[in-house]
N, C-alpha and C. Protein backbone atom coordinates (compact mmCIF):
# COMPACT_ATOMS: atom_id res chain seq x y z
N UNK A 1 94.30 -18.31 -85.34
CA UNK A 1 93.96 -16.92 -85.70
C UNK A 1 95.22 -16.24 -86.23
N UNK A 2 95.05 -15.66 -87.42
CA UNK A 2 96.21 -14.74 -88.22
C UNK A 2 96.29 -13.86 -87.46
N UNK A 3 97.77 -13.09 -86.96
CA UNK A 3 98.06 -11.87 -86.88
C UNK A 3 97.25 -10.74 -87.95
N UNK A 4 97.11 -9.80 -86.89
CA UNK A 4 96.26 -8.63 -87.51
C UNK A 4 97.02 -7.33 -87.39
N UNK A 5 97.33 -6.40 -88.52
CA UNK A 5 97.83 -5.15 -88.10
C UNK A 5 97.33 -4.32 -88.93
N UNK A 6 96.67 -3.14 -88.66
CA UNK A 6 96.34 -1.86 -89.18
C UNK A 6 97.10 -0.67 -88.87
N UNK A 7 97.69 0.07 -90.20
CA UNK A 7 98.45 1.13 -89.72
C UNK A 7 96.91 2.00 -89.84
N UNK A 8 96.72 3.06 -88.73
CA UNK A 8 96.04 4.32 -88.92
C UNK A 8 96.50 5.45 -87.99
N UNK A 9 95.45 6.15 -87.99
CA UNK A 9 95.55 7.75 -87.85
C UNK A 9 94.48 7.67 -86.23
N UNK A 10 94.46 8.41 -85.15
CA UNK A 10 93.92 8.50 -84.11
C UNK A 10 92.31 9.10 -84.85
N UNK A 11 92.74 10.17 -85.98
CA UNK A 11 91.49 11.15 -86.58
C UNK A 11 90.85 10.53 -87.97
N UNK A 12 91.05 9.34 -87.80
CA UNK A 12 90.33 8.69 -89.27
C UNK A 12 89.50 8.23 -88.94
N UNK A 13 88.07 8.44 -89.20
CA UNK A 13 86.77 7.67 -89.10
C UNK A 13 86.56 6.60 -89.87
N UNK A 14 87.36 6.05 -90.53
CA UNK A 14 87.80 5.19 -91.52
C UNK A 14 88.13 4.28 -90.53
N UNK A 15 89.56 4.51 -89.83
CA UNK A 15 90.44 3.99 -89.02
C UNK A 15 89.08 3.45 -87.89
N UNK A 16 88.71 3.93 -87.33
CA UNK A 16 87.76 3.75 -85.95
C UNK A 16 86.73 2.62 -86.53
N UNK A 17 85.92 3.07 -87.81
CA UNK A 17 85.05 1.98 -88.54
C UNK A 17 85.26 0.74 -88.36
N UNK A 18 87.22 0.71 -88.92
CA UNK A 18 87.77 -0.85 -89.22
C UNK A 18 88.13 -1.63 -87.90
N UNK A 19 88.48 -0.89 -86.81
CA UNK A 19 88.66 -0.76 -85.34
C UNK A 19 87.55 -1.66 -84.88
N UNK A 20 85.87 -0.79 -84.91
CA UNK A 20 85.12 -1.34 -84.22
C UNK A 20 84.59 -2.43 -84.71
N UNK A 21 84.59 -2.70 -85.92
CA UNK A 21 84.38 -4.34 -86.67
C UNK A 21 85.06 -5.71 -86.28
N UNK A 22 86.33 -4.90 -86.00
CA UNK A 22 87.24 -6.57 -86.01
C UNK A 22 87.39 -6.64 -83.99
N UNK A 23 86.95 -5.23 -83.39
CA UNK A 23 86.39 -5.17 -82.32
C UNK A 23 85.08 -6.58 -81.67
N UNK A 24 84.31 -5.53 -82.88
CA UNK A 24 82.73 -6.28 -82.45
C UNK A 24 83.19 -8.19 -82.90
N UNK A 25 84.36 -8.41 -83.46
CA UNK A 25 84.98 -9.61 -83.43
C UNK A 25 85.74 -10.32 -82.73
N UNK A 26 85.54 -9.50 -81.56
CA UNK A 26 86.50 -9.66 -80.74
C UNK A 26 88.34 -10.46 -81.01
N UNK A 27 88.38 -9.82 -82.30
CA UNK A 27 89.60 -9.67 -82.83
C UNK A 27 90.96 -8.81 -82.37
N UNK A 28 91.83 -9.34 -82.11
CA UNK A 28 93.07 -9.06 -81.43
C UNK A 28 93.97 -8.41 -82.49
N UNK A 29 94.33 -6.72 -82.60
CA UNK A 29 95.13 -6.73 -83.81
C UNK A 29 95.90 -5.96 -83.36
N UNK A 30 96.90 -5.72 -83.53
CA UNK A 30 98.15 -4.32 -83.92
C UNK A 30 97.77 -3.55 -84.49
N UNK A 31 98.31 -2.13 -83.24
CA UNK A 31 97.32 -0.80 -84.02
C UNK A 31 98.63 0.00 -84.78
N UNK A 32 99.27 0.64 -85.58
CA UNK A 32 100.01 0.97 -85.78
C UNK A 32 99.83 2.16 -85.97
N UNK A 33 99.77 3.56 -85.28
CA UNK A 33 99.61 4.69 -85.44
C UNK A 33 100.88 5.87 -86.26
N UNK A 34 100.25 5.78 -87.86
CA UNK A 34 101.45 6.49 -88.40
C UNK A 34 101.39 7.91 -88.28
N UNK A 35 100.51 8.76 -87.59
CA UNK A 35 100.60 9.91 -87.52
C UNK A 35 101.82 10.32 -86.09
N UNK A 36 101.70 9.52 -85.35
CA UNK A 36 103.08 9.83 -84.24
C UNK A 36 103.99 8.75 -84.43
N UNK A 37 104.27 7.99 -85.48
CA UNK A 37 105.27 7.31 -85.62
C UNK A 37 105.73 7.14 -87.13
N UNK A 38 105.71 8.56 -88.12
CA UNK A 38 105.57 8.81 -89.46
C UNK A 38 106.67 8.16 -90.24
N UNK A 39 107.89 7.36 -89.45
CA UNK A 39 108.55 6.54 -90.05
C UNK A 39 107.89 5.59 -90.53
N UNK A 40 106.92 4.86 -89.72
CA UNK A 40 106.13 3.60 -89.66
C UNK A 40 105.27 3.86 -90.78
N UNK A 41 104.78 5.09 -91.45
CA UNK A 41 104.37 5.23 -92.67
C UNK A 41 105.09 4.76 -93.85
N UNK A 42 106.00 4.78 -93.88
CA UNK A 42 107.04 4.47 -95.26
C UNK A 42 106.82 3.07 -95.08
N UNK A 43 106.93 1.87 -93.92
CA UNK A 43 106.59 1.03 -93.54
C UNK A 43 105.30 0.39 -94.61
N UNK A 44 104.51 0.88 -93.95
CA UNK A 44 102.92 0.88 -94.59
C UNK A 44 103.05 0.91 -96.21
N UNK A 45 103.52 1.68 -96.44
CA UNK A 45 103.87 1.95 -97.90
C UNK A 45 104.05 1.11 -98.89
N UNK A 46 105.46 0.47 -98.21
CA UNK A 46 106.21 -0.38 -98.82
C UNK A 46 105.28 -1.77 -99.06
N UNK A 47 104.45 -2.12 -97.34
CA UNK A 47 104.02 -3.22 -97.56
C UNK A 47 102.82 -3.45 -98.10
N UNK A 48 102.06 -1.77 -98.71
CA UNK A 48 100.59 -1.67 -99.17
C UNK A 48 101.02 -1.09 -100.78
N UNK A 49 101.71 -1.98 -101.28
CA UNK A 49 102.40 -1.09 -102.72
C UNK A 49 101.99 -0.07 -102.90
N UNK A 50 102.70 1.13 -102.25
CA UNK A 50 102.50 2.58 -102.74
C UNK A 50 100.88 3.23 -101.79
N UNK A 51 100.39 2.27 -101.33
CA UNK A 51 98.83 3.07 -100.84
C UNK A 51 99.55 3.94 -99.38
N UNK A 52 99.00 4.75 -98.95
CA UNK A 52 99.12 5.78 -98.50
C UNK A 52 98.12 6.19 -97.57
N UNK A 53 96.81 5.87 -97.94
CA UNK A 53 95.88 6.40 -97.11
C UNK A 53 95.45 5.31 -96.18
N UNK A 54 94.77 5.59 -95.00
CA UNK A 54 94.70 5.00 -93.60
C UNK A 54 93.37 4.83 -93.45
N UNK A 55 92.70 3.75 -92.98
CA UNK A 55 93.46 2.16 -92.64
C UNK A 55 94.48 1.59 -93.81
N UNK A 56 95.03 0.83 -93.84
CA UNK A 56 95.70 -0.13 -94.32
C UNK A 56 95.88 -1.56 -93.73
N UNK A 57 95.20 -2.25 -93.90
CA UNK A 57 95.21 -3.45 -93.06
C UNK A 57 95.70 -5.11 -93.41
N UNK A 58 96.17 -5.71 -93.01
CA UNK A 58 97.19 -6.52 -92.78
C UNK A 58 96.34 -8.09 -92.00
N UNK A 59 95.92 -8.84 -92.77
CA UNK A 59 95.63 -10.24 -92.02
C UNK A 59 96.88 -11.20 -92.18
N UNK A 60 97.73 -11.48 -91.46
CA UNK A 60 98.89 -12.50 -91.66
C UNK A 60 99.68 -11.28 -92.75
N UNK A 61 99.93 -12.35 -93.78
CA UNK A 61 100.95 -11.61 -94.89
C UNK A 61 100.09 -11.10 -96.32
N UNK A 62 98.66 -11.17 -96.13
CA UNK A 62 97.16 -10.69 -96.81
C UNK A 62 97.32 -9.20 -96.84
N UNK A 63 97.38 -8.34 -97.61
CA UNK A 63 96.91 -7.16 -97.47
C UNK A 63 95.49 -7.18 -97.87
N UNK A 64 94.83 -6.77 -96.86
CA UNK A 64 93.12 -6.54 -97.27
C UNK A 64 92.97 -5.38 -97.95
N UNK A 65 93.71 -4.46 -97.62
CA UNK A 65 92.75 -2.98 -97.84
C UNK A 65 92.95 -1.99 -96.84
N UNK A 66 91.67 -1.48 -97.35
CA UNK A 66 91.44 -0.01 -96.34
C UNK A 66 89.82 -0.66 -95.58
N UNK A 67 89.21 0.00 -95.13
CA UNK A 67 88.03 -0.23 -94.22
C UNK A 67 87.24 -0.56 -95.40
N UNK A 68 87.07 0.34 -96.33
CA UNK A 68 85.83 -0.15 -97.33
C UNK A 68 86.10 -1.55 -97.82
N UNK A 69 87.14 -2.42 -97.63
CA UNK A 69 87.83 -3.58 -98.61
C UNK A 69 87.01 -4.28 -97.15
N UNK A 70 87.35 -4.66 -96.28
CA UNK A 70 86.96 -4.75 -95.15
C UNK A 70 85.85 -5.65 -94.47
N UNK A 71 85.21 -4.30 -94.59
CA UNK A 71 83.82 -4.28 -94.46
C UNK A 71 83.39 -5.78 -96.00
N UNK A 72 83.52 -5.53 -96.97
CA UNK A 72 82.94 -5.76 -97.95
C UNK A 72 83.19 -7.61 -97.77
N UNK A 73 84.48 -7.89 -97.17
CA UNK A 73 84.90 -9.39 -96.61
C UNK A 73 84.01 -9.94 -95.59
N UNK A 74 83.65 -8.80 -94.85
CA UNK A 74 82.73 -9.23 -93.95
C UNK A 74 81.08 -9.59 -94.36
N UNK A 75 80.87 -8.30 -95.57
CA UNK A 75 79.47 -8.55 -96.10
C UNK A 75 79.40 -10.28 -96.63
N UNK A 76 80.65 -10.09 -97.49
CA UNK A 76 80.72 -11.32 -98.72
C UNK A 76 80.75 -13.08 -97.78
N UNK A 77 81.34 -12.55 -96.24
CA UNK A 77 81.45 -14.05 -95.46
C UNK A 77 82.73 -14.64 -95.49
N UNK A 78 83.69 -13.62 -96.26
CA UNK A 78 84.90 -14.09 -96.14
C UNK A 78 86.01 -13.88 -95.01
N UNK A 79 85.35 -12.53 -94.35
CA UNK A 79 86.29 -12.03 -93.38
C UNK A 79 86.98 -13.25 -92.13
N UNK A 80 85.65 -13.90 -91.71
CA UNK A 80 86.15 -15.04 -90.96
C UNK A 80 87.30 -15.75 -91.60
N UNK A 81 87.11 -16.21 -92.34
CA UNK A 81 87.99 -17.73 -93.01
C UNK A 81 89.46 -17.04 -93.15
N UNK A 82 89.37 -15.84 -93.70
CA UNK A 82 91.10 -14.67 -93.77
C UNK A 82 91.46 -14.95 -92.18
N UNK A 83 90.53 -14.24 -91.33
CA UNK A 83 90.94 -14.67 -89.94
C UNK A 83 91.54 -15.67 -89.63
N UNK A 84 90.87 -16.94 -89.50
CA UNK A 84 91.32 -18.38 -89.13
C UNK A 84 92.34 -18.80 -89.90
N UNK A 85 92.64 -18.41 -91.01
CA UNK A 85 94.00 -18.65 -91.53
C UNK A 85 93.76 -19.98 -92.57
């Protein structure tokens, strides 16, 4: 199983969406909260070329996306296989 990290926000329904998916996957990830740790935003930044808005999510060294990118891995059947590496 790939390391998982999402930077978000405690107040993003976005953030919670992508949360309870890889949840209901009983998926193990790193939560990275950039609203009380707004250094860790520039972070995000750097490693989401320039994206900004929250989720931002991270399978291994994969940038997926935001929740809508996500979700859409999961529709398509790919989300597993990113998982397992």
């Amino acid at each position: 199983m790939q390391a998982v990290t999402l930077y978000t926000t405690p107040i993003c329904p976005f953030c919670i969406a992508a949360k309870r998916l890889l949840d209901s996957k009983n998926v193990q990830y790193t939560d990275i909260d950039v609203m009380n740790a707004p250094d860790r935003r520039q972070e995000m930044m750097q490693r989401a070329s320039g994206r900004h808005t929250v989720p931002q999510i991270f399978v291994g060294s994969t940038h997926v996306g935001g929740c809508d990118e996500l979700h859409e891995l999961e529709r398509a059947g790919k989300l597993d296989t990113l998982l397992a590496g």
